[in-house]
PDB file of N, CA and C in Angstrom:
ATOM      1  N   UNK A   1      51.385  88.478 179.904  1.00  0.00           N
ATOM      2  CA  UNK A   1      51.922  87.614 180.939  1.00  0.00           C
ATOM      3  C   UNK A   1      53.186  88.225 181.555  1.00  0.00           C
ATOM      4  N   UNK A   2      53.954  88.748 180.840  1.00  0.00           N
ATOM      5  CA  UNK A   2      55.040  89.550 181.399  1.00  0.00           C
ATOM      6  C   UNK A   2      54.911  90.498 182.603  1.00  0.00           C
ATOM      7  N   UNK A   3      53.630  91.082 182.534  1.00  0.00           N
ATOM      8  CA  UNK A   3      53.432  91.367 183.892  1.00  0.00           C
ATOM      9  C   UNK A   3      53.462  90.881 185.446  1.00  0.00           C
ATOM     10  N   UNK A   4      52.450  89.376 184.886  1.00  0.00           N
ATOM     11  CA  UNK A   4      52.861  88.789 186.104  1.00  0.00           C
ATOM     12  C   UNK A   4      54.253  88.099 186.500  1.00  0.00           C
ATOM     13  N   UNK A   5      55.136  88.270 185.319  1.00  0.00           N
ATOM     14  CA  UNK A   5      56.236  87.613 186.116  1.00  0.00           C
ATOM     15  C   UNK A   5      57.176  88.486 186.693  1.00  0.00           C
ATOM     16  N   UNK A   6      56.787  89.732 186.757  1.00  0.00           N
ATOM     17  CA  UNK A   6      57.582  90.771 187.335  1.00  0.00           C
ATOM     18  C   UNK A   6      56.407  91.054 189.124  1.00  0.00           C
ATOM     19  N   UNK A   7      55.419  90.547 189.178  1.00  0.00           N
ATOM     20  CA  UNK A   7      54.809  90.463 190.388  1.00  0.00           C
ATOM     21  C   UNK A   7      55.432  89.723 191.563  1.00  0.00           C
ATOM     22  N   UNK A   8      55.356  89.925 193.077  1.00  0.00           N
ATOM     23  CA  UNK A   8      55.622  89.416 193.917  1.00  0.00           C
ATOM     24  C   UNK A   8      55.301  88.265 193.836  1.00  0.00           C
ATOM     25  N   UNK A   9      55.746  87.236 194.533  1.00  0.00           N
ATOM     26  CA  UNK A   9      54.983  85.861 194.923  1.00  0.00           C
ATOM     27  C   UNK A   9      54.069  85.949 196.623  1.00  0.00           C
ATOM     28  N   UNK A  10      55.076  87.148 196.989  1.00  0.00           N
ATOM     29  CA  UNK A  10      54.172  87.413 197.873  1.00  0.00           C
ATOM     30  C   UNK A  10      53.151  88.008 198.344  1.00  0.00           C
ATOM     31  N   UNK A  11      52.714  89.169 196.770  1.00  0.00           N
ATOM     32  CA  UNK A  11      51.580  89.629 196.750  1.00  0.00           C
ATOM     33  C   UNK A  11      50.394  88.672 196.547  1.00  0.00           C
ATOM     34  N   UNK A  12      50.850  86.987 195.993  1.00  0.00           N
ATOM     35  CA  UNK A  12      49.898  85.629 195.826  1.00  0.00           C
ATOM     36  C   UNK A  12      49.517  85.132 196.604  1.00  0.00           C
ATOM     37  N   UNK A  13      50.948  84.803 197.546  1.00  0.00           N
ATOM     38  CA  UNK A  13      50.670  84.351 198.023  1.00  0.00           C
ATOM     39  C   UNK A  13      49.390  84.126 199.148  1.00  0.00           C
ATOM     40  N   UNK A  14      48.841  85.101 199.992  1.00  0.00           N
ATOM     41  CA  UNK A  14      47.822  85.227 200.454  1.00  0.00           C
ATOM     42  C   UNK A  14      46.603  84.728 199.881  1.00  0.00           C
ATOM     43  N   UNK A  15      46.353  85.279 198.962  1.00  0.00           N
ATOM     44  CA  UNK A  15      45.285  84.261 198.195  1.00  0.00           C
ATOM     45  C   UNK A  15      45.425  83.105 197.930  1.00  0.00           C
ATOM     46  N   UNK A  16      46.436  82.340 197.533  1.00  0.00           N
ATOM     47  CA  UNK A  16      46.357  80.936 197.621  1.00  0.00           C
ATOM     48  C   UNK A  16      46.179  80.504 199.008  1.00  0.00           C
ATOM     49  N   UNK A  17      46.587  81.020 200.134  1.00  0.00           N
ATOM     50  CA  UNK A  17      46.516  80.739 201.720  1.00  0.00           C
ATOM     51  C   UNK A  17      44.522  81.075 201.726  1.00  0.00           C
ATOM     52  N   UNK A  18      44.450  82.112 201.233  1.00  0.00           N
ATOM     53  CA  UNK A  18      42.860  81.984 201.511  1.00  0.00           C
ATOM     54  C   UNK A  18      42.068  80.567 200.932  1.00  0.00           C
ATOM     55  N   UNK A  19      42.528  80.680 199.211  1.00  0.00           N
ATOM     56  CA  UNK A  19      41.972  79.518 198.525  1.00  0.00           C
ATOM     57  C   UNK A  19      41.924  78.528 199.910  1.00  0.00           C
ATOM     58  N   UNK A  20      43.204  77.850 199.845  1.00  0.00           N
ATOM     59  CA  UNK A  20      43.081  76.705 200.505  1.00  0.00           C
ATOM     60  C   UNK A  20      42.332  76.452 201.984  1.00  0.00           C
ATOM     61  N   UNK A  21      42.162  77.821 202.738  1.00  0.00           N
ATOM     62  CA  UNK A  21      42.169  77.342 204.083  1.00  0.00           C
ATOM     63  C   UNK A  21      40.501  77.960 204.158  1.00  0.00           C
ATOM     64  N   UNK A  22      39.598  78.526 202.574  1.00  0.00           N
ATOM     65  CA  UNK A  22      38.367  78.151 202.648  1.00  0.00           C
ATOM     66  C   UNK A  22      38.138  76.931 202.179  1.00  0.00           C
ATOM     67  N   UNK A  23      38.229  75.988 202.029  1.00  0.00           N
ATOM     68  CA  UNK A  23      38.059  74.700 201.454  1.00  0.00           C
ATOM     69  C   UNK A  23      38.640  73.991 202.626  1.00  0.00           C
ATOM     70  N   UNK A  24      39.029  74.243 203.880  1.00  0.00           N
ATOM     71  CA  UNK A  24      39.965  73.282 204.679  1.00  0.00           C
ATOM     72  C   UNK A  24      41.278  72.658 204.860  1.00  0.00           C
ATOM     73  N   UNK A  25      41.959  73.453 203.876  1.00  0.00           N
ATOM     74  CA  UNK A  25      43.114  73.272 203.853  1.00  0.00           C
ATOM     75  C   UNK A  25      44.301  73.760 204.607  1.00  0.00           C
ATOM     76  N   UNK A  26      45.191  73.359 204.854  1.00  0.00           N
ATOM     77  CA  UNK A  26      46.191  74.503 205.671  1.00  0.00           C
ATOM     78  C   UNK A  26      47.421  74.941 205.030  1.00  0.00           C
ATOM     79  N   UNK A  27      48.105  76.059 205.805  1.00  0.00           N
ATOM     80  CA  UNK A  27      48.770  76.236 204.846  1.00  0.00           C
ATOM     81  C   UNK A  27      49.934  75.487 204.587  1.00  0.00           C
ATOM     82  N   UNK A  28      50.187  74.785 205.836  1.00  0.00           N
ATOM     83  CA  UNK A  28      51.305  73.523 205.700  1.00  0.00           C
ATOM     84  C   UNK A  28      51.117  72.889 204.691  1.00  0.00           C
ATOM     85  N   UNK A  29      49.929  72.352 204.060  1.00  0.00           N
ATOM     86  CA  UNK A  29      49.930  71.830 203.099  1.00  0.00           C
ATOM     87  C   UNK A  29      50.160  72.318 201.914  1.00  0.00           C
ATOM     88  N   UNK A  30      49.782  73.938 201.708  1.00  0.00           N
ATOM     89  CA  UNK A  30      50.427  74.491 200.673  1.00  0.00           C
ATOM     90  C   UNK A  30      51.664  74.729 200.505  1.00  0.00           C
ATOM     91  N   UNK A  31      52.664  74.789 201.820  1.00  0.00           N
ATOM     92  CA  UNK A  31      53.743  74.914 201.546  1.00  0.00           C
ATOM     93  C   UNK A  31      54.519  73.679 201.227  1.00  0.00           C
ATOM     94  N   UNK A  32      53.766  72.431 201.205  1.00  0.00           N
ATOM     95  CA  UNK A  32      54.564  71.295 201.065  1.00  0.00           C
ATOM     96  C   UNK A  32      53.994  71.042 199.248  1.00  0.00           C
ATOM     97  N   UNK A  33      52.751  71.626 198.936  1.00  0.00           N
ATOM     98  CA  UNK A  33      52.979  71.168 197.387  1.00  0.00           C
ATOM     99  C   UNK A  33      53.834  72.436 197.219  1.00  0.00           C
ATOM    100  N   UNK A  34      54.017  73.861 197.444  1.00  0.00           N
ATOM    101  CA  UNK A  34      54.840  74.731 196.707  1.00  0.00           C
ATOM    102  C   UNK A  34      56.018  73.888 196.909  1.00  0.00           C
ATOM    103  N   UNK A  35      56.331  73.766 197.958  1.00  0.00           N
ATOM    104  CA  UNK A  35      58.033  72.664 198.337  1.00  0.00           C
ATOM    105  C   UNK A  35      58.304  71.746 197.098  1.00  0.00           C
ATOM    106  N   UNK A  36      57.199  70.473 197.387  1.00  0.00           N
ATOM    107  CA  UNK A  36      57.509  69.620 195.935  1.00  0.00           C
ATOM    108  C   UNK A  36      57.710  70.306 194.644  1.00  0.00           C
ATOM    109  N   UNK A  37      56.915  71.366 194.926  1.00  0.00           N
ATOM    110  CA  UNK A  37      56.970  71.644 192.850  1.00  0.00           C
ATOM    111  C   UNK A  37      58.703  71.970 192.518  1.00  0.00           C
ATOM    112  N   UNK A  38      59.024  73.148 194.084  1.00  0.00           N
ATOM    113  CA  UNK A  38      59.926  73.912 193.619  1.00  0.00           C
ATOM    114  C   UNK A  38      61.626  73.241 194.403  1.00  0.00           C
ATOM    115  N   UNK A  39      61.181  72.410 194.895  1.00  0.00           N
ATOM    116  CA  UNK A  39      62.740  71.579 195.389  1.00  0.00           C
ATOM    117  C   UNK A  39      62.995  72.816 196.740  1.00  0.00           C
ATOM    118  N   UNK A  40      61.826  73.887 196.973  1.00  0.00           N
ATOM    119  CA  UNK A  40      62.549  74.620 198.236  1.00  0.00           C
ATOM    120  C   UNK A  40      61.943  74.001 199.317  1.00  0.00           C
ATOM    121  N   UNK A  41      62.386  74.207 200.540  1.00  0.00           N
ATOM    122  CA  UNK A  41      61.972  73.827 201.421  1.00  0.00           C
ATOM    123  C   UNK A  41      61.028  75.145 202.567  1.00  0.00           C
ATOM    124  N   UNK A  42      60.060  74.326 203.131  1.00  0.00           N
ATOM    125  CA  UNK A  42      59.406  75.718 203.704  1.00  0.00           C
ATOM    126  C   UNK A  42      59.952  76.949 204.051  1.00  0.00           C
ATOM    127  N   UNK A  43      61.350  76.704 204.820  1.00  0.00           N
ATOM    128  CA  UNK A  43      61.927  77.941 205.283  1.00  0.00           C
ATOM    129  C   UNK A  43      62.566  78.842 204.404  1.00  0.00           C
ATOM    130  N   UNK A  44      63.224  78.200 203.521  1.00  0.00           N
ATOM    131  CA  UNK A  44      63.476  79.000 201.994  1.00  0.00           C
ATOM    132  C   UNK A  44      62.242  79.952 201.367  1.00  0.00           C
ATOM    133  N   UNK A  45      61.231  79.513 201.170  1.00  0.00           N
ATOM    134  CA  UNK A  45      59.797  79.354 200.298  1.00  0.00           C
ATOM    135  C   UNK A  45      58.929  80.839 200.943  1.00  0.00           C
ATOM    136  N   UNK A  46      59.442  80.699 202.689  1.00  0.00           N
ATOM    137  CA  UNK A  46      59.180  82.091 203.292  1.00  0.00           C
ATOM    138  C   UNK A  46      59.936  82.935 203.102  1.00  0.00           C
ATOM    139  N   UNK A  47      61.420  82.697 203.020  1.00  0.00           N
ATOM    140  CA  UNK A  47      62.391  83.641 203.045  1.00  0.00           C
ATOM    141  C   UNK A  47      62.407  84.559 201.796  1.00  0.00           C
ATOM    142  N   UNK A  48      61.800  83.824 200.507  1.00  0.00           N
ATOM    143  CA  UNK A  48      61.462  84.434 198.993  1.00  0.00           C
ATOM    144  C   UNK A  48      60.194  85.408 199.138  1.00  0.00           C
ATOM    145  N   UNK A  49      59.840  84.657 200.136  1.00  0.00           N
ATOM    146  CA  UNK A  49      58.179  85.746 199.608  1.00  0.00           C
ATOM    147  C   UNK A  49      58.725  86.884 201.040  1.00  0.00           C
ATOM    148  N   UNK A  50      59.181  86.691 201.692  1.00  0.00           N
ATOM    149  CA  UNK A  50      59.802  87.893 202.709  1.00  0.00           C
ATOM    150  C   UNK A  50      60.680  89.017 201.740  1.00  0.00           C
ATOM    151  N   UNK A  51      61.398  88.207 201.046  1.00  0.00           N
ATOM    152  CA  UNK A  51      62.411  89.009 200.137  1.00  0.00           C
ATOM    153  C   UNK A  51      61.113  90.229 199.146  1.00  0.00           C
ATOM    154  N   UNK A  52      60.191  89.574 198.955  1.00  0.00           N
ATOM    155  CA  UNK A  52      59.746  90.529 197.732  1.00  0.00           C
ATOM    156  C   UNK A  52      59.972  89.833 196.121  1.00  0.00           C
ATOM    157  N   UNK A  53      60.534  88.249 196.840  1.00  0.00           N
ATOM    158  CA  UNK A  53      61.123  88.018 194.761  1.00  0.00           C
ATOM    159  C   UNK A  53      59.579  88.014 194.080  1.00  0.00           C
ATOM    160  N   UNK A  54      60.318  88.285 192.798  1.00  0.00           N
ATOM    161  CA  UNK A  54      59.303  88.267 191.894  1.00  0.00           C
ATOM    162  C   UNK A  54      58.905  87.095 191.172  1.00  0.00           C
ATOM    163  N   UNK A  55      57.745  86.268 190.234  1.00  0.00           N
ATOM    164  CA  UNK A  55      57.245  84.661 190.009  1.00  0.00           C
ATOM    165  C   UNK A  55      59.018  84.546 189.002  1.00  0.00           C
ATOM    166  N   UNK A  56      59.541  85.298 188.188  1.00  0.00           N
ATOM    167  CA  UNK A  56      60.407  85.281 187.253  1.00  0.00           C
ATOM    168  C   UNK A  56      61.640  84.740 188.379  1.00  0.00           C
ATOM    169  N   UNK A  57      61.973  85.204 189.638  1.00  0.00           N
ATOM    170  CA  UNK A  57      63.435  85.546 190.023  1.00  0.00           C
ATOM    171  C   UNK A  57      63.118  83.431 190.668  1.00  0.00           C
ATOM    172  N   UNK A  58      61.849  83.756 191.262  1.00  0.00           N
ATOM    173  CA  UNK A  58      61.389  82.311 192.225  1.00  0.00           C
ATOM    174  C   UNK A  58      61.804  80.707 191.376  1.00  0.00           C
ATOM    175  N   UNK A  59      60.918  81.260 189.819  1.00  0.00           N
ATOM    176  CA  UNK A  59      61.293  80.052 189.343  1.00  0.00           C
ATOM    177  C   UNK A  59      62.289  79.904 188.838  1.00  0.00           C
ATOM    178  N   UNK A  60      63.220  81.056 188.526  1.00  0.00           N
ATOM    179  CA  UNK A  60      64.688  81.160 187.956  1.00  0.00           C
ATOM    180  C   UNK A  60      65.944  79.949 189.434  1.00  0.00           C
ATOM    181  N   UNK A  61      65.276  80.593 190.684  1.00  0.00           N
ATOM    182  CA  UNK A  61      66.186  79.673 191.807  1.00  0.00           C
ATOM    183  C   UNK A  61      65.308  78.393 191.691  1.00  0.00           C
ATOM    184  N   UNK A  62      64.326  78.061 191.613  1.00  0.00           N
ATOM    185  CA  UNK A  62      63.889  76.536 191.754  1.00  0.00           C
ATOM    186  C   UNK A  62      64.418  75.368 190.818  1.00  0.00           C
ATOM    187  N   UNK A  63      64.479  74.730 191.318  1.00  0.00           N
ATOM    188  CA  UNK A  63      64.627  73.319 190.227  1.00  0.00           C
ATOM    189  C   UNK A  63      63.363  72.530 190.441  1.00  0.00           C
ATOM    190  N   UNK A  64      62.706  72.655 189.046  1.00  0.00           N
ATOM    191  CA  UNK A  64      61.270  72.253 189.530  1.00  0.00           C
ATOM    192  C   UNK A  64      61.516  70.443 189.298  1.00  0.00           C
ATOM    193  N   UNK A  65      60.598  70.435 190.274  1.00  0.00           N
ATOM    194  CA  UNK A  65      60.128  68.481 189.986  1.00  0.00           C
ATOM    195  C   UNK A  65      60.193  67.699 188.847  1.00  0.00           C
ATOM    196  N   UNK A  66      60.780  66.464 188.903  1.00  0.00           N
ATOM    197  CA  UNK A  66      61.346  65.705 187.183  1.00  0.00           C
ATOM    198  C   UNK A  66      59.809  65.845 187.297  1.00  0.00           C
ATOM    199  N   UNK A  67      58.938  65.495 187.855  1.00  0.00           N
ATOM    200  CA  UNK A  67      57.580  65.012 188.004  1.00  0.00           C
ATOM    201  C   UNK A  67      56.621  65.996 187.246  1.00  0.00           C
ATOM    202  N   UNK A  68      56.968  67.536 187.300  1.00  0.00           N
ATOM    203  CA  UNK A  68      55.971  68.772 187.030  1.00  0.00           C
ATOM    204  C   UNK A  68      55.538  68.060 185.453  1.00  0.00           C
ATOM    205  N   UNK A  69      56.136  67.802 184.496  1.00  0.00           N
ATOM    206  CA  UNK A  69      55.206  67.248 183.223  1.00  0.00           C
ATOM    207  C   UNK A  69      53.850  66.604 183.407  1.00  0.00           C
ATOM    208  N   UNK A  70      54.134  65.858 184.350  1.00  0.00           N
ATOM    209  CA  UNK A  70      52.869  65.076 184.911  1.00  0.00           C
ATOM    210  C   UNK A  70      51.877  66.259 185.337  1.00  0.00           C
ATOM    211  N   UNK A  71      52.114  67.891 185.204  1.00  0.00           N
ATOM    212  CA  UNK A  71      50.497  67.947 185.870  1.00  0.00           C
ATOM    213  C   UNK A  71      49.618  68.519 185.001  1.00  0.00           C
ATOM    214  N   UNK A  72      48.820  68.108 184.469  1.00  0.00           N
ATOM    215  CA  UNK A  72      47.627  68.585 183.400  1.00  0.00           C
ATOM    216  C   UNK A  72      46.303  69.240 183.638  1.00  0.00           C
ATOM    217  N   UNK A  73      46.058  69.556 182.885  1.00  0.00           N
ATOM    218  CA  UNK A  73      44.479  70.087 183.051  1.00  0.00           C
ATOM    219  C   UNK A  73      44.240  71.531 182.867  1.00  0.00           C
ATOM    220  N   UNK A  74      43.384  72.153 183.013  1.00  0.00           N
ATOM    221  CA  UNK A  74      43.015  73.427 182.733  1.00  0.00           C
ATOM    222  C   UNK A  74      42.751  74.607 183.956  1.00  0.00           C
ATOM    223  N   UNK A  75      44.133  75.623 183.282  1.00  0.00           N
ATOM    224  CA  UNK A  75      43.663  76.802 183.964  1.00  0.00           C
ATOM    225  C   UNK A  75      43.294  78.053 183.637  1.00  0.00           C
ATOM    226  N   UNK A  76      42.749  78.799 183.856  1.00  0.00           N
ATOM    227  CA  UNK A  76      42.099  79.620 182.788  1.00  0.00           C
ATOM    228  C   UNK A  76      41.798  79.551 181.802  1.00  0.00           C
ATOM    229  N   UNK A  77      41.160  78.516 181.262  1.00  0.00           N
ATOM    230  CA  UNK A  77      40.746  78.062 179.790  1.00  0.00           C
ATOM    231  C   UNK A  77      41.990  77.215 179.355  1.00  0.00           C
ATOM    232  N   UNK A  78      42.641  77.512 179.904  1.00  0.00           N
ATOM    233  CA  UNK A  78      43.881  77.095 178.826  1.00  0.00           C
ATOM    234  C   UNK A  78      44.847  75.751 179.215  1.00  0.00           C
ATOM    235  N   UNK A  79      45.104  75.061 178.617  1.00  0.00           N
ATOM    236  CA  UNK A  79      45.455  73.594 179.078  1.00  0.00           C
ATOM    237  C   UNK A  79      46.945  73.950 179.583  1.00  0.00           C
ATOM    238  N   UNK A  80      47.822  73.574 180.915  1.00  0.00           N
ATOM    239  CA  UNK A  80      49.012  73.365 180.914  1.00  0.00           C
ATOM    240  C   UNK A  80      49.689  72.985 180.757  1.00  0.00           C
ATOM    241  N   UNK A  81      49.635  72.402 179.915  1.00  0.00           N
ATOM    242  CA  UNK A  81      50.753  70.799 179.676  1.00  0.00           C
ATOM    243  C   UNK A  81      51.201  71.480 177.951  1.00  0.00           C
ATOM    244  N   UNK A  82      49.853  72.626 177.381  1.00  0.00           N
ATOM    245  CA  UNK A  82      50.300  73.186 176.049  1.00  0.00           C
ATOM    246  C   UNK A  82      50.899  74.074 176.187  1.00  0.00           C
ATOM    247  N   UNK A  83      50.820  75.103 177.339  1.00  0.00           N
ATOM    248  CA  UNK A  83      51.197  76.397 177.226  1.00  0.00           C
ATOM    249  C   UNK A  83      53.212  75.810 177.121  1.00  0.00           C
ATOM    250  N   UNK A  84      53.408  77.178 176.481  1.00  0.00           N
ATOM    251  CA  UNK A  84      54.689  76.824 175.620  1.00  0.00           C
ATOM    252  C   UNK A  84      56.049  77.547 176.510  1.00  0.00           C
ATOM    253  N   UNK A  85      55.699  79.284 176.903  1.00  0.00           N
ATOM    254  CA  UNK A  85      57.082  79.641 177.436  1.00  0.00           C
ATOM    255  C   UNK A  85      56.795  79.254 178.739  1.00  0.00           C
ATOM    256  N   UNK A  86      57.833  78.311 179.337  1.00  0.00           N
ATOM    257  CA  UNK A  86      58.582  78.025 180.467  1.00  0.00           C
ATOM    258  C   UNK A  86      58.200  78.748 181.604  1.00  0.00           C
ATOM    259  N   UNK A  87      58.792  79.956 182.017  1.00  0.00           N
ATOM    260  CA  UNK A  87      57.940  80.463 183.237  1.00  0.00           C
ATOM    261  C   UNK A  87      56.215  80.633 183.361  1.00  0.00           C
ATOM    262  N   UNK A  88      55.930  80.985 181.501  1.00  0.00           N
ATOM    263  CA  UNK A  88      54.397  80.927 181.648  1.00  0.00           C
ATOM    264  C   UNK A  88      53.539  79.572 182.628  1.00  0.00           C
ATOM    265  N   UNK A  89      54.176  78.544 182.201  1.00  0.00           N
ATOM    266  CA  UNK A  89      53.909  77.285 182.580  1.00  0.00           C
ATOM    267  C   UNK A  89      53.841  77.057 183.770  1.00  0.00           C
ATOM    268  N   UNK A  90      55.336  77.081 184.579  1.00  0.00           N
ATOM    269  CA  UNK A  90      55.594  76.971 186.194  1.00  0.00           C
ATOM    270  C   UNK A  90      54.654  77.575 186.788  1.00  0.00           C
ATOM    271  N   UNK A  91      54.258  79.182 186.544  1.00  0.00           N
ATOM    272  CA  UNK A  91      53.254  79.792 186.855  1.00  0.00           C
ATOM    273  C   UNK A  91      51.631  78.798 186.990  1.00  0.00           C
ATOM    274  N   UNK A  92      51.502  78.183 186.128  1.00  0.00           N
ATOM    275  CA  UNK A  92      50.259  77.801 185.932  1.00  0.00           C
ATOM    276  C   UNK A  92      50.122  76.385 186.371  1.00  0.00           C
ATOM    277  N   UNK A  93      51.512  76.217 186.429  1.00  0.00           N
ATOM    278  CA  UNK A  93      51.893  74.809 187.272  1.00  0.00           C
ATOM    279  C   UNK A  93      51.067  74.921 188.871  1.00  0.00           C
ATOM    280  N   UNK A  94      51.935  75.668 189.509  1.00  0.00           N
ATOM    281  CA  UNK A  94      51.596  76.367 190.528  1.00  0.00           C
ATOM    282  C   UNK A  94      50.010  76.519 191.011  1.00  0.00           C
ATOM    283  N   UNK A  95      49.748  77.426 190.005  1.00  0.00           N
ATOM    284  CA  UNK A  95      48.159  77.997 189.754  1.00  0.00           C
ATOM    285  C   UNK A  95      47.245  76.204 189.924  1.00  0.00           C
ATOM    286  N   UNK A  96      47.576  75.450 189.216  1.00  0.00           N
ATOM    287  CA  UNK A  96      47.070  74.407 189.496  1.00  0.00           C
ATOM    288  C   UNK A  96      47.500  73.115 190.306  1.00  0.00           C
ATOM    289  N   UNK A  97      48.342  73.496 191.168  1.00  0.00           N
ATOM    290  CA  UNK A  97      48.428  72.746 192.387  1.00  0.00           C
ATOM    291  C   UNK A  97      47.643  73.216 193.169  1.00  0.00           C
ATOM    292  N   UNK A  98      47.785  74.511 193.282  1.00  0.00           N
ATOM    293  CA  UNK A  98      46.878  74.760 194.277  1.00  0.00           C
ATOM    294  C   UNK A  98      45.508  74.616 194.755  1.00  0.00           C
ATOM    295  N   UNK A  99      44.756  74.623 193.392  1.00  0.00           N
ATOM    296  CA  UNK A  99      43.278  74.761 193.029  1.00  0.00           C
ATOM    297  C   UNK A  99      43.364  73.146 193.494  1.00  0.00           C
ATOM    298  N   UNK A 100      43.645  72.055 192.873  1.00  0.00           N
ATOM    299  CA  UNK A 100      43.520  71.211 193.541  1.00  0.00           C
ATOM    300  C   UNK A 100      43.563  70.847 194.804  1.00  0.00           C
ATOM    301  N   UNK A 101      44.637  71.518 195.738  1.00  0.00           N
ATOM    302  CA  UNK A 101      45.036  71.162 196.802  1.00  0.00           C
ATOM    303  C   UNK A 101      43.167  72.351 197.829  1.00  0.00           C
ATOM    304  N   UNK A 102      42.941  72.947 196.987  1.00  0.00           N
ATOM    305  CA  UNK A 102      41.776  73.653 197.309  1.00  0.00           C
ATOM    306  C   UNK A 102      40.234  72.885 197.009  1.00  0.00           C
ATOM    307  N   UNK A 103      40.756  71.812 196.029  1.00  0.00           N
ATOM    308  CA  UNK A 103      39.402  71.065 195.236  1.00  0.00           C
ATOM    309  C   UNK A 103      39.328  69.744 196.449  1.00  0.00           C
ATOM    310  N   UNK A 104      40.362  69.562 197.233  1.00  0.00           N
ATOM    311  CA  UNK A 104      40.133  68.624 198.061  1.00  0.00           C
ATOM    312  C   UNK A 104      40.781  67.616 197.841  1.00  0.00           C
ATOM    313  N   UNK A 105      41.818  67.369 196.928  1.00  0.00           N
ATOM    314  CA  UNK A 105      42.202  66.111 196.030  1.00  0.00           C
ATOM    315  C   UNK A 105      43.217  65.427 197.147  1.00  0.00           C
ATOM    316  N   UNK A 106      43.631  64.270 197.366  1.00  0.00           N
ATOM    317  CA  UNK A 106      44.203  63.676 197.884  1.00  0.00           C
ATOM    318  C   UNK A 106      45.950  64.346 197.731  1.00  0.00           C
ATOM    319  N   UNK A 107      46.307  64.697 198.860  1.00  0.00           N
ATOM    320  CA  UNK A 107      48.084  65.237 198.624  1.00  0.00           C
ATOM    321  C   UNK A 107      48.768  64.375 197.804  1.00  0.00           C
ATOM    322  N   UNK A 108      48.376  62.832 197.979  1.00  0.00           N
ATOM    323  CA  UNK A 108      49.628  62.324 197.397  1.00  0.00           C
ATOM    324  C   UNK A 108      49.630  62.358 195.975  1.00  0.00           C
ATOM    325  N   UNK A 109      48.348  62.428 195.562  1.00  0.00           N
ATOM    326  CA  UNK A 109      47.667  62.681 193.703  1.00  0.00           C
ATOM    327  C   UNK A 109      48.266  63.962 193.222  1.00  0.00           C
ATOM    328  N   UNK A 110      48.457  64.755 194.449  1.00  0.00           N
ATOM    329  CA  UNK A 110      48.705  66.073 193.837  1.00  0.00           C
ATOM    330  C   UNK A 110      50.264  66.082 193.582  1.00  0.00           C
ATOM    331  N   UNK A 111      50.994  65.605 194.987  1.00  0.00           N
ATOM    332  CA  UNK A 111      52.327  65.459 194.157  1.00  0.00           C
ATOM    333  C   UNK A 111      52.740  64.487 193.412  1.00  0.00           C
ATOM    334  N   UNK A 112      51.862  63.498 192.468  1.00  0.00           N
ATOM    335  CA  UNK A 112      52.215  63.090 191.587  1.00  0.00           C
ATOM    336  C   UNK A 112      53.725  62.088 191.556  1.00  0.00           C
ATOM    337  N   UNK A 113      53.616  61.006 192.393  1.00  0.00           N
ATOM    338  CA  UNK A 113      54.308  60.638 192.974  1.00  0.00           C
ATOM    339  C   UNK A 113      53.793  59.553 192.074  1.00  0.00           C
TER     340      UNK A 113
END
């Protein structure tokens, strides 16, 4: 896993923009669940993935959502709510907003409001 947290967010980002916008999604909407998770706001959220930060430096500036406990379920086999180190998690936090926001799920379910 250490690998990926030394990866761009903006080498991801694109693929999550694909995920979502084959399923009908846009990317406004991805940038408003990345927004909720991470307390940035769109123009910030570009300015990181312009920078080159890496998933480690991104979630180090975010203050993630009192709410992120709330999101469960499985990504890559593996449940998120168990996985244990901290950035592993946010990562997979992430990883599964999106897939939802790609599965079609209602925005407001997704931010967990």
């Amino acid at each position: 896993m250490q690998r990926v947290f030394q990866l761009s967010v903006s080498s991801v980002y694109p693929l999550y923009v694909q995920k979502v916008e084959r399923k009908g999604r846009t990317v406004a909407e991805l940038d408003r669940v990345i927004s909720w998770l991470t307390s940035f706001d769109s123009v910030h959220v570009h300015e990181l993935l312009d920078a080159g930060t890496t998933f480690q430096d991104f979630f180090a500036q975010a203050s993630l959502n009192p709410n992120a406990s709330k999101i469960t379920g499985v990504i890559c086999g593996i449940r998120v709510e168990d996985i244990e180190d901290p950035l592993t998690q946010q990562i997979r936090y992430l990883d599964k907003l999106v897939d939802e926001l790609a599965q079609g799920k209602d925005i407001e379910k997704i931010l967990r409001r």
